[in-house]
Each structure stands twice: as C-alpha cells, then as structure tokens.
PDB file of N, CA and C in Angstrom:
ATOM      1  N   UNK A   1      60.656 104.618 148.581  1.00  0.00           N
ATOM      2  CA  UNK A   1      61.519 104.965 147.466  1.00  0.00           C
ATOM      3  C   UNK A   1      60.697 104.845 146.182  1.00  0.00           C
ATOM      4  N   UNK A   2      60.858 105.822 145.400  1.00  0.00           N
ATOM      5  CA  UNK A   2      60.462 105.687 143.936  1.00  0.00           C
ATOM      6  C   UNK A   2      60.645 105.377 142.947  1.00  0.00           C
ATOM      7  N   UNK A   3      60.548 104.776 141.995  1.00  0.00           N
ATOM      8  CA  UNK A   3      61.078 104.322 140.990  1.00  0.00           C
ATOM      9  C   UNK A   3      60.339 104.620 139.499  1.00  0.00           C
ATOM     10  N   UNK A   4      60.836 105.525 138.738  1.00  0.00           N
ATOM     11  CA  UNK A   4      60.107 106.437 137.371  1.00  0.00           C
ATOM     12  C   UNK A   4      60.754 105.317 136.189  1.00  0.00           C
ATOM     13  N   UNK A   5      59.724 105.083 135.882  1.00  0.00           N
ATOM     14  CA  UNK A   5      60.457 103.883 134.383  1.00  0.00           C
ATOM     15  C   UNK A   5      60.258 104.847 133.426  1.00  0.00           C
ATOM     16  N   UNK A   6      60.814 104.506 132.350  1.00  0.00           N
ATOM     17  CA  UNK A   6      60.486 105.464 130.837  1.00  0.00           C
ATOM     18  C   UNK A   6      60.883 107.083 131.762  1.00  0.00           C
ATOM     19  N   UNK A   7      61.782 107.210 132.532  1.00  0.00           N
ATOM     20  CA  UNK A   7      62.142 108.408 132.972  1.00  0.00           C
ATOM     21  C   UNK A   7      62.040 110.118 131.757  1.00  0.00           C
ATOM     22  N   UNK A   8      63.034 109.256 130.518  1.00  0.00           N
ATOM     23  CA  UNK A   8      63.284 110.591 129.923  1.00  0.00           C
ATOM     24  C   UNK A   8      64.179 111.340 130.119  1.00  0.00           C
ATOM     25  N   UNK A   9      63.755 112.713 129.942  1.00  0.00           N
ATOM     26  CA  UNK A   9      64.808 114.252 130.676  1.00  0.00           C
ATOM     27  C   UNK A   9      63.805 114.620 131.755  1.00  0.00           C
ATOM     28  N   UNK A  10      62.759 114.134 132.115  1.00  0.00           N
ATOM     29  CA  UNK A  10      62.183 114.604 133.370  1.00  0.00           C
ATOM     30  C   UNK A  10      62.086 113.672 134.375  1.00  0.00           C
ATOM     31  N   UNK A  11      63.076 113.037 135.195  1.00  0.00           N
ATOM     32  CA  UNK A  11      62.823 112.096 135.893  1.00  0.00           C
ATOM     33  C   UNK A  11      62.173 112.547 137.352  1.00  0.00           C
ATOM     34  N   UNK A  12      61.490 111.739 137.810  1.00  0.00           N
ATOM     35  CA  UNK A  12      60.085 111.954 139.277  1.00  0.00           C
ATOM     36  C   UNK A  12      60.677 111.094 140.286  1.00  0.00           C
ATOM     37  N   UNK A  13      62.003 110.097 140.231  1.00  0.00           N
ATOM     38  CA  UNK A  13      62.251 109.229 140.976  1.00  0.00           C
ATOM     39  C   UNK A  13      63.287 109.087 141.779  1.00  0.00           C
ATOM     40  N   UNK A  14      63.406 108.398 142.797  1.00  0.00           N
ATOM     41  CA  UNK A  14      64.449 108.398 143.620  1.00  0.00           C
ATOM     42  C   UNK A  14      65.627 107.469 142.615  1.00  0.00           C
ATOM     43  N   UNK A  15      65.196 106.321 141.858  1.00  0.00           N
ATOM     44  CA  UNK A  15      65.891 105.708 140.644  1.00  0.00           C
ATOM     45  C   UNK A  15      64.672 105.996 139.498  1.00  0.00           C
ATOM     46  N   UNK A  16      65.757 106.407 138.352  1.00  0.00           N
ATOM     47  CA  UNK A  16      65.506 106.479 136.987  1.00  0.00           C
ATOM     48  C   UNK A  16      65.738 105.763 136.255  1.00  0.00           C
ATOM     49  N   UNK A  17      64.223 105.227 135.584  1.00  0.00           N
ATOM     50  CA  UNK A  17      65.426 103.920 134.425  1.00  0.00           C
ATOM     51  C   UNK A  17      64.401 104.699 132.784  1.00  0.00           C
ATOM     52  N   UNK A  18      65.553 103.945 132.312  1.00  0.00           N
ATOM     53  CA  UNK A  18      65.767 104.409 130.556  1.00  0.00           C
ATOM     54  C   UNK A  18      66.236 103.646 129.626  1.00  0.00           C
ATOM     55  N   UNK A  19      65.628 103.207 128.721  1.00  0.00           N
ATOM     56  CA  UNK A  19      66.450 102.205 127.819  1.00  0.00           C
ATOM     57  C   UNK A  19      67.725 103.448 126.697  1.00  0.00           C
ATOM     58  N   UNK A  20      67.412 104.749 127.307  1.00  0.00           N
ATOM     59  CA  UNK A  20      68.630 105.411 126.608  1.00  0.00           C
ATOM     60  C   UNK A  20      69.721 106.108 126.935  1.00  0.00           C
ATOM     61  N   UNK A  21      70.506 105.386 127.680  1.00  0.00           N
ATOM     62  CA  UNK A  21      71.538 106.496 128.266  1.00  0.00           C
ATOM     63  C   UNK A  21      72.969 106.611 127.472  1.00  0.00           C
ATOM     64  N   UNK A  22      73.189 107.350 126.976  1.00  0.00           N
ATOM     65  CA  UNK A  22      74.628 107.621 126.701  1.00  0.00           C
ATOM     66  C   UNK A  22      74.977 106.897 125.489  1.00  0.00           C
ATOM     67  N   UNK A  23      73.547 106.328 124.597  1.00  0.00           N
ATOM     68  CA  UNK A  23      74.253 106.108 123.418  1.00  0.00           C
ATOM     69  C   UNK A  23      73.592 106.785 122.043  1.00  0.00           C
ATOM     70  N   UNK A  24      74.344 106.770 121.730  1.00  0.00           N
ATOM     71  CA  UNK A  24      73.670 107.665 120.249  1.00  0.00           C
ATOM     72  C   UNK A  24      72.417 107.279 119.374  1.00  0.00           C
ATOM     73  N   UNK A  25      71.630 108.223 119.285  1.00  0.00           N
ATOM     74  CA  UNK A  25      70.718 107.354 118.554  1.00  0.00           C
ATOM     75  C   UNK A  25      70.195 108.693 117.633  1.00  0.00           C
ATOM     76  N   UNK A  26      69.907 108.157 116.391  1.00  0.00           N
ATOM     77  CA  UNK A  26      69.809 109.869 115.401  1.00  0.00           C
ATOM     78  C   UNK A  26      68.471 109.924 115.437  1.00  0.00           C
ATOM     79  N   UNK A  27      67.608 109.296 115.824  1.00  0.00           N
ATOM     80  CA  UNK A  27      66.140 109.746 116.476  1.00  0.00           C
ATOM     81  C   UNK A  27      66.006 110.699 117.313  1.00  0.00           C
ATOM     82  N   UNK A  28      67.168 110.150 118.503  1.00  0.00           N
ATOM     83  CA  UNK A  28      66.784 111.167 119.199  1.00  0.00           C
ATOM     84  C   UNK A  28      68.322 112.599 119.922  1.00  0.00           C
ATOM     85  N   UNK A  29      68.874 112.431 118.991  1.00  0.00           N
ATOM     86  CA  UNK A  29      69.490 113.535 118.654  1.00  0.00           C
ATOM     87  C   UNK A  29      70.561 113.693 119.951  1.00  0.00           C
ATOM     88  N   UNK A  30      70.524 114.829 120.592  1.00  0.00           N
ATOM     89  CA  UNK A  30      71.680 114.918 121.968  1.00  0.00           C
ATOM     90  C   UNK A  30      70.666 114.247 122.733  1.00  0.00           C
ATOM     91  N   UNK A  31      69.940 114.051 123.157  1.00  0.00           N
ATOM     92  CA  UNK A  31      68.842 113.734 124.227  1.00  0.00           C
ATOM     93  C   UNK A  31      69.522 112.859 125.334  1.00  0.00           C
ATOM     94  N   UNK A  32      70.080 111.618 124.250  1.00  0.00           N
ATOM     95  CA  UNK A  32      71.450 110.910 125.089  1.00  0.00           C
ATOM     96  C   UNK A  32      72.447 111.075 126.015  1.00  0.00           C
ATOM     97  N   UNK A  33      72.806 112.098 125.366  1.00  0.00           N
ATOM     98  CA  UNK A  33      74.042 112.670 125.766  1.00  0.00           C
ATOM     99  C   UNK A  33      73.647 113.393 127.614  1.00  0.00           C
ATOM    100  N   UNK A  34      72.552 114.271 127.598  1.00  0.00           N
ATOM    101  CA  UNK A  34      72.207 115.021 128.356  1.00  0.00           C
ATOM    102  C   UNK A  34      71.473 114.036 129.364  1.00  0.00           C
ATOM    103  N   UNK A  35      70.926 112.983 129.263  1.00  0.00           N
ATOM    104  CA  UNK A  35      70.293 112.489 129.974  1.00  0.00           C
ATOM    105  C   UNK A  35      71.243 111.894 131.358  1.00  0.00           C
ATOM    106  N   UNK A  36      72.128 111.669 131.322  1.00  0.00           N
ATOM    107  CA  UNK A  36      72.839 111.385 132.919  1.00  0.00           C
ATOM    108  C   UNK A  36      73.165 112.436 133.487  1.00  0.00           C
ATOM    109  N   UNK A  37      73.205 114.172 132.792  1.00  0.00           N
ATOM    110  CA  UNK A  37      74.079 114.948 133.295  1.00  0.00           C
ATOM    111  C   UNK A  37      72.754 115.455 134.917  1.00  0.00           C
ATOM    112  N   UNK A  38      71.581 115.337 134.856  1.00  0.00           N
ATOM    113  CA  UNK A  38      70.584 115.817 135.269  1.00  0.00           C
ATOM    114  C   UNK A  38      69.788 114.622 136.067  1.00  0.00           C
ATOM    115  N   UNK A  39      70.125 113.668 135.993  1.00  0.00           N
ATOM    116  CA  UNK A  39      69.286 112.186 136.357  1.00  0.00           C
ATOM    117  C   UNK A  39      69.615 111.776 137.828  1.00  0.00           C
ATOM    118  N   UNK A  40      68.937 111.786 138.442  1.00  0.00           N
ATOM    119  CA  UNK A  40      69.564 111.392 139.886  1.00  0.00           C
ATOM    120  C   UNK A  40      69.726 109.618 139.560  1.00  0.00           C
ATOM    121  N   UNK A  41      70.360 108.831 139.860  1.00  0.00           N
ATOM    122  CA  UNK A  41      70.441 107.301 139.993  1.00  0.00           C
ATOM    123  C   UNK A  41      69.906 106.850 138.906  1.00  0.00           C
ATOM    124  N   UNK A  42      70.492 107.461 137.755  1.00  0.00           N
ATOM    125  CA  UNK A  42      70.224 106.545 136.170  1.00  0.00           C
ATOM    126  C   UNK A  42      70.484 104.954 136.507  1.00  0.00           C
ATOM    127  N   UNK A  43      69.651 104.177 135.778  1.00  0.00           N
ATOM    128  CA  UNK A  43      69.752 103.016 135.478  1.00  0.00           C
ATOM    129  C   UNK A  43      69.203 102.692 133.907  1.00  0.00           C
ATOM    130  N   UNK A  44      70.083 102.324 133.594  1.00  0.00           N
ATOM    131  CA  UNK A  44      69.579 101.610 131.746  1.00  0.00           C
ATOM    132  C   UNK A  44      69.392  99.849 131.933  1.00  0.00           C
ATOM    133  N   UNK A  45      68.269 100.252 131.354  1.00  0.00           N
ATOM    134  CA  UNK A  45      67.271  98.849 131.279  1.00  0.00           C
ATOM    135  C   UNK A  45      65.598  99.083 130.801  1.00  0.00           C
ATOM    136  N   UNK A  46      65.584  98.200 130.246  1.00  0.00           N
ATOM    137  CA  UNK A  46      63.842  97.885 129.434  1.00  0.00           C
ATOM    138  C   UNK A  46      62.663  97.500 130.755  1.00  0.00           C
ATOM    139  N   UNK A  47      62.054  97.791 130.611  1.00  0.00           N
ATOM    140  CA  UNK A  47      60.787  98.078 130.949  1.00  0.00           C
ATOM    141  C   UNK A  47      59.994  96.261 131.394  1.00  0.00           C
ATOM    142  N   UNK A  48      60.551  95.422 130.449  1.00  0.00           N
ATOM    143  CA  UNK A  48      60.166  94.205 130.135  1.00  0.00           C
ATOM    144  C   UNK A  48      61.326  93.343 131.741  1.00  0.00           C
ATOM    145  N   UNK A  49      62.269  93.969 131.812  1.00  0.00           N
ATOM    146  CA  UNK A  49      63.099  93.123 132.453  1.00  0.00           C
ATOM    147  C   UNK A  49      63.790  94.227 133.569  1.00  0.00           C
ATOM    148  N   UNK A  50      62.876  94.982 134.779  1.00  0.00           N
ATOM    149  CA  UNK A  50      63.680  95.484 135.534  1.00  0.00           C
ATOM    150  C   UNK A  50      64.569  95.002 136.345  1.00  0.00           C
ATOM    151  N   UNK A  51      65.859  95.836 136.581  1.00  0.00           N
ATOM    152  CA  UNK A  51      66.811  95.149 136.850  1.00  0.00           C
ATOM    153  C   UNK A  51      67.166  95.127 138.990  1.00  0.00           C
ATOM    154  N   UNK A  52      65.447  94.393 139.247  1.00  0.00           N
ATOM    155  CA  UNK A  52      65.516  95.001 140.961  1.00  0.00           C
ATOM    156  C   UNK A  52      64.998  93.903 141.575  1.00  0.00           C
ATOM    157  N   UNK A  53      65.191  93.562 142.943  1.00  0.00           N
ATOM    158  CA  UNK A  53      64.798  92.339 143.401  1.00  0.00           C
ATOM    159  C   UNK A  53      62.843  93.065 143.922  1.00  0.00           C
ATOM    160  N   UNK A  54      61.944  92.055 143.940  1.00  0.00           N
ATOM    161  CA  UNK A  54      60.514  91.924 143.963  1.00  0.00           C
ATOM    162  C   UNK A  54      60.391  92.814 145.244  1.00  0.00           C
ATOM    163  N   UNK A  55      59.305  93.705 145.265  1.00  0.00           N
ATOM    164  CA  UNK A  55      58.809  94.747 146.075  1.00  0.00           C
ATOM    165  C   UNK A  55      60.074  95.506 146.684  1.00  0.00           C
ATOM    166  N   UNK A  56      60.393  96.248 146.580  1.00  0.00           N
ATOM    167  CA  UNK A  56      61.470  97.376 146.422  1.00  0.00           C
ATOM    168  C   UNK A  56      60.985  98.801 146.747  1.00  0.00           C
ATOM    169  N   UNK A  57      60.490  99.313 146.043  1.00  0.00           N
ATOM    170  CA  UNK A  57      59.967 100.181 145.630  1.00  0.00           C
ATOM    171  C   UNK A  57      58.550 100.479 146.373  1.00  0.00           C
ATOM    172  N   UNK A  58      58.897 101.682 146.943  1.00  0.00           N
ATOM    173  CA  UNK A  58      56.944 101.869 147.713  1.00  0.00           C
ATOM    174  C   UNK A  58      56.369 102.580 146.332  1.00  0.00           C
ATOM    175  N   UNK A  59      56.772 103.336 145.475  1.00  0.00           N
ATOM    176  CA  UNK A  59      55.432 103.420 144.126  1.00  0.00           C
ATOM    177  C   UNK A  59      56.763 103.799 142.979  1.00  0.00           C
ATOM    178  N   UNK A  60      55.996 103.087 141.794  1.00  0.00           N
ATOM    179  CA  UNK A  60      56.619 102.973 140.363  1.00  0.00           C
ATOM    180  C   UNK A  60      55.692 103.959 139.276  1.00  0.00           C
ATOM    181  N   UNK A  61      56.368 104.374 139.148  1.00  0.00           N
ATOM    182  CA  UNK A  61      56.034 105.861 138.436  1.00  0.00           C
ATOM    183  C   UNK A  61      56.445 105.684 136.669  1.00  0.00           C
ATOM    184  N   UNK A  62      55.200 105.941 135.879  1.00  0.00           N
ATOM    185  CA  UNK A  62      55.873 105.739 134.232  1.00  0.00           C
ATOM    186  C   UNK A  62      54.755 107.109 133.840  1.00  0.00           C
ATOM    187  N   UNK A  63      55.506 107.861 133.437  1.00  0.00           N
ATOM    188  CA  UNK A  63      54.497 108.344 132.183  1.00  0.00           C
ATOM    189  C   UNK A  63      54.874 108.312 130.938  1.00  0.00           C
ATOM    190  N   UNK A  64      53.554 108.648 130.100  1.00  0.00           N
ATOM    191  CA  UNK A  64      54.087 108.728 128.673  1.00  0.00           C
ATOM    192  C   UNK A  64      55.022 107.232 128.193  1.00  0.00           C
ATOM    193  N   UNK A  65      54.782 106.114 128.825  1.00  0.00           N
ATOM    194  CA  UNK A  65      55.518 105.009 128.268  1.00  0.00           C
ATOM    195  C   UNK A  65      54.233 103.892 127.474  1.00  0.00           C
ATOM    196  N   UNK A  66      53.588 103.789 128.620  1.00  0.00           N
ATOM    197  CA  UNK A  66      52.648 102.585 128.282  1.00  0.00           C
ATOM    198  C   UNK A  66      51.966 102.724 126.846  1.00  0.00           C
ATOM    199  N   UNK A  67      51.754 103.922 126.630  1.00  0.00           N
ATOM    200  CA  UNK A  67      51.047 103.925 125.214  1.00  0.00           C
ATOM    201  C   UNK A  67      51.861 103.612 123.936  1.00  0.00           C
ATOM    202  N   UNK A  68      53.501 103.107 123.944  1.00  0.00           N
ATOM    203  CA  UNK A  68      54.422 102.832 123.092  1.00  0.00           C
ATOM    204  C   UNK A  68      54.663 101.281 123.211  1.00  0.00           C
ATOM    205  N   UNK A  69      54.586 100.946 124.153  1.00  0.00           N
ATOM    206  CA  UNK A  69      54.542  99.194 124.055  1.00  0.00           C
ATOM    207  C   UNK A  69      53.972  98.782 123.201  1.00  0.00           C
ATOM    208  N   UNK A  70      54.949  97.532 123.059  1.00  0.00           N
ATOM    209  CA  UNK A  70      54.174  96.311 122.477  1.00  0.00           C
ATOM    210  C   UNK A  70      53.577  95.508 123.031  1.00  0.00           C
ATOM    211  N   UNK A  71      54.076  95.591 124.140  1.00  0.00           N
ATOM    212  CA  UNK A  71      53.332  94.492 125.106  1.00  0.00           C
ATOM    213  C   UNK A  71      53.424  95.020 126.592  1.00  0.00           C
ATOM    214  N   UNK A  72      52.094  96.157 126.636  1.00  0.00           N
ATOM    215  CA  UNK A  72      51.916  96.635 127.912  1.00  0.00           C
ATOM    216  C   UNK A  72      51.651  95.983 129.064  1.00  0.00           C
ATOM    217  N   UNK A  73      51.069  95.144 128.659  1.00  0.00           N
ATOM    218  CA  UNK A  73      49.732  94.019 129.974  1.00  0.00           C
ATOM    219  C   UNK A  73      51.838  93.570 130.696  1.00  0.00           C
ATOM    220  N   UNK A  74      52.875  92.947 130.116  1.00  0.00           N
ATOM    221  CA  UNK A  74      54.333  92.593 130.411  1.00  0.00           C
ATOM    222  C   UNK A  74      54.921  93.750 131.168  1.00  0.00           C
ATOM    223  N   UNK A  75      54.759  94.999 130.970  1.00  0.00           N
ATOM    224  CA  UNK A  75      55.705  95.627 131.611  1.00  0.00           C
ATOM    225  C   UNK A  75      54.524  96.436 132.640  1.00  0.00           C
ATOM    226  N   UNK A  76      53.237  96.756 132.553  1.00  0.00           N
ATOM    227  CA  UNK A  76      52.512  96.490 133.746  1.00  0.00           C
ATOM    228  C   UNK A  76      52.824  95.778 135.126  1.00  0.00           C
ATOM    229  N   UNK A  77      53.036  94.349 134.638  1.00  0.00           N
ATOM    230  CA  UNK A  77      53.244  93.542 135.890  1.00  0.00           C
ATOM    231  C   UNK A  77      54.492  93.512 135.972  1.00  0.00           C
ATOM    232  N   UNK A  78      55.553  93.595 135.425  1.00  0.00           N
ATOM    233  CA  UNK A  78      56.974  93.761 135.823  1.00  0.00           C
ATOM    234  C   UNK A  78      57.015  95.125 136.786  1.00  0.00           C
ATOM    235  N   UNK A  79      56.394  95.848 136.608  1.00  0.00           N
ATOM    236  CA  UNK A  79      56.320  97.353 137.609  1.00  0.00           C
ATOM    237  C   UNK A  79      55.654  96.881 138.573  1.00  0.00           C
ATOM    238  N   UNK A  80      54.585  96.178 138.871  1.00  0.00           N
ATOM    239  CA  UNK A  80      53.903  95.440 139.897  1.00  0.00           C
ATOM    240  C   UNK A  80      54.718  94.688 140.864  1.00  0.00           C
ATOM    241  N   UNK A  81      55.552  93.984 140.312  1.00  0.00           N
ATOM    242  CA  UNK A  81      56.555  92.844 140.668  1.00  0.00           C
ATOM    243  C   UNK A  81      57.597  93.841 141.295  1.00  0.00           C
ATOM    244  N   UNK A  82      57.770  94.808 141.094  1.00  0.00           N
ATOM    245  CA  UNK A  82      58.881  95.682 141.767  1.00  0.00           C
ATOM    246  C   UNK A  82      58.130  96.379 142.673  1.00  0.00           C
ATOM    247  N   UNK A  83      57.131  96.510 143.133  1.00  0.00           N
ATOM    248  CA  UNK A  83      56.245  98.125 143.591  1.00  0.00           C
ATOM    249  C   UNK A  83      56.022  96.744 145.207  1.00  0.00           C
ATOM    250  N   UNK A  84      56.322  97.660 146.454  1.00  0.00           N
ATOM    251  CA  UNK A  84      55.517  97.248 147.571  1.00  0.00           C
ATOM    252  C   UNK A  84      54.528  97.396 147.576  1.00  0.00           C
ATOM    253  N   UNK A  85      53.665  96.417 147.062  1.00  0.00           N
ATOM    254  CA  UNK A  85      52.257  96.777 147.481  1.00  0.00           C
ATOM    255  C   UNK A  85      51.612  95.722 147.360  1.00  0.00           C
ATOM    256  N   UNK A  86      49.991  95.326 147.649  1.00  0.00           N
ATOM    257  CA  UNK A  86      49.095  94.622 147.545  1.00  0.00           C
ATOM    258  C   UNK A  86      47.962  94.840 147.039  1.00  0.00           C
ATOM    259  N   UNK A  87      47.696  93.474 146.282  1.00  0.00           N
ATOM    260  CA  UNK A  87      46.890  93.589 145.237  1.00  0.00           C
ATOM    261  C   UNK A  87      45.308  92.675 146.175  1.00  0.00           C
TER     262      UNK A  87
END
C-alpha cells in the first residue's frame, strides 16, 4: 500500500494526506474545495505527526513537499516510521 504525503490535486497513493482539505484558505483559492472531490482515501494531517501505526505502508511517496519544511530531517523520519522497510 502507498501512502503520498503533501498529496495536493495529484495524489499517487492508495492514502492521501494533506494538511488542506475542505477548508478555506485565500492562498489557495478553490484548491480546497476540489481536493476531496478527486482524492481516493483523503486524510488531513501534517507531515510532522502521521496519523498511522509504525510500518504500514510498503512505500511513502512526497513530492514537491520537502523543500517547504521547516524541519525536514522530522518529517523524513516520520515517513520512515510509517514505510515497511529496512534501514
């Protein structure tokens, strides 16, 4: 199973997560609005605190997110902490 963080309007995942679903924000205009109509298994939640029990997920998928953090090295290993795999 997959899991796309920082999904967007293009989600890659079997679950989608987004810190924006369904609420208004004048940044980013309808973007909100449209984002569940198209999303397979929306989930809203931050990047810092996924909301899944440890290895879950056979691969965790982000694009276009990491370069907006504040604190990448944190939500790196929180995607780690969810992803089946070995390090």
């Amino acid at each position: 199973m997959i899991l796309d963080v920082g999904c967007g309007v293009h989600p890659q995942g079997h679950v989608n997560v987004d810190l924006y679903f369904n609420e208004p924000s004048p940044d980013l205009k309808d973007r909100d609005v449209l984002l569940t109509k198209n999303i397979p298994n929306p989930v809203k939640a931050t990047v810092y605190m996924l909301p899944f029990q440890e290895k879950v997920f056979t691969k965790v998928y982000s694009r276009a997110l990491i370069e907006h953090l504040h604190f990448p090295r944190m939500a790196i290993e929180e995607m780690l902490r969810v992803a089946n795999h070995e390090v």
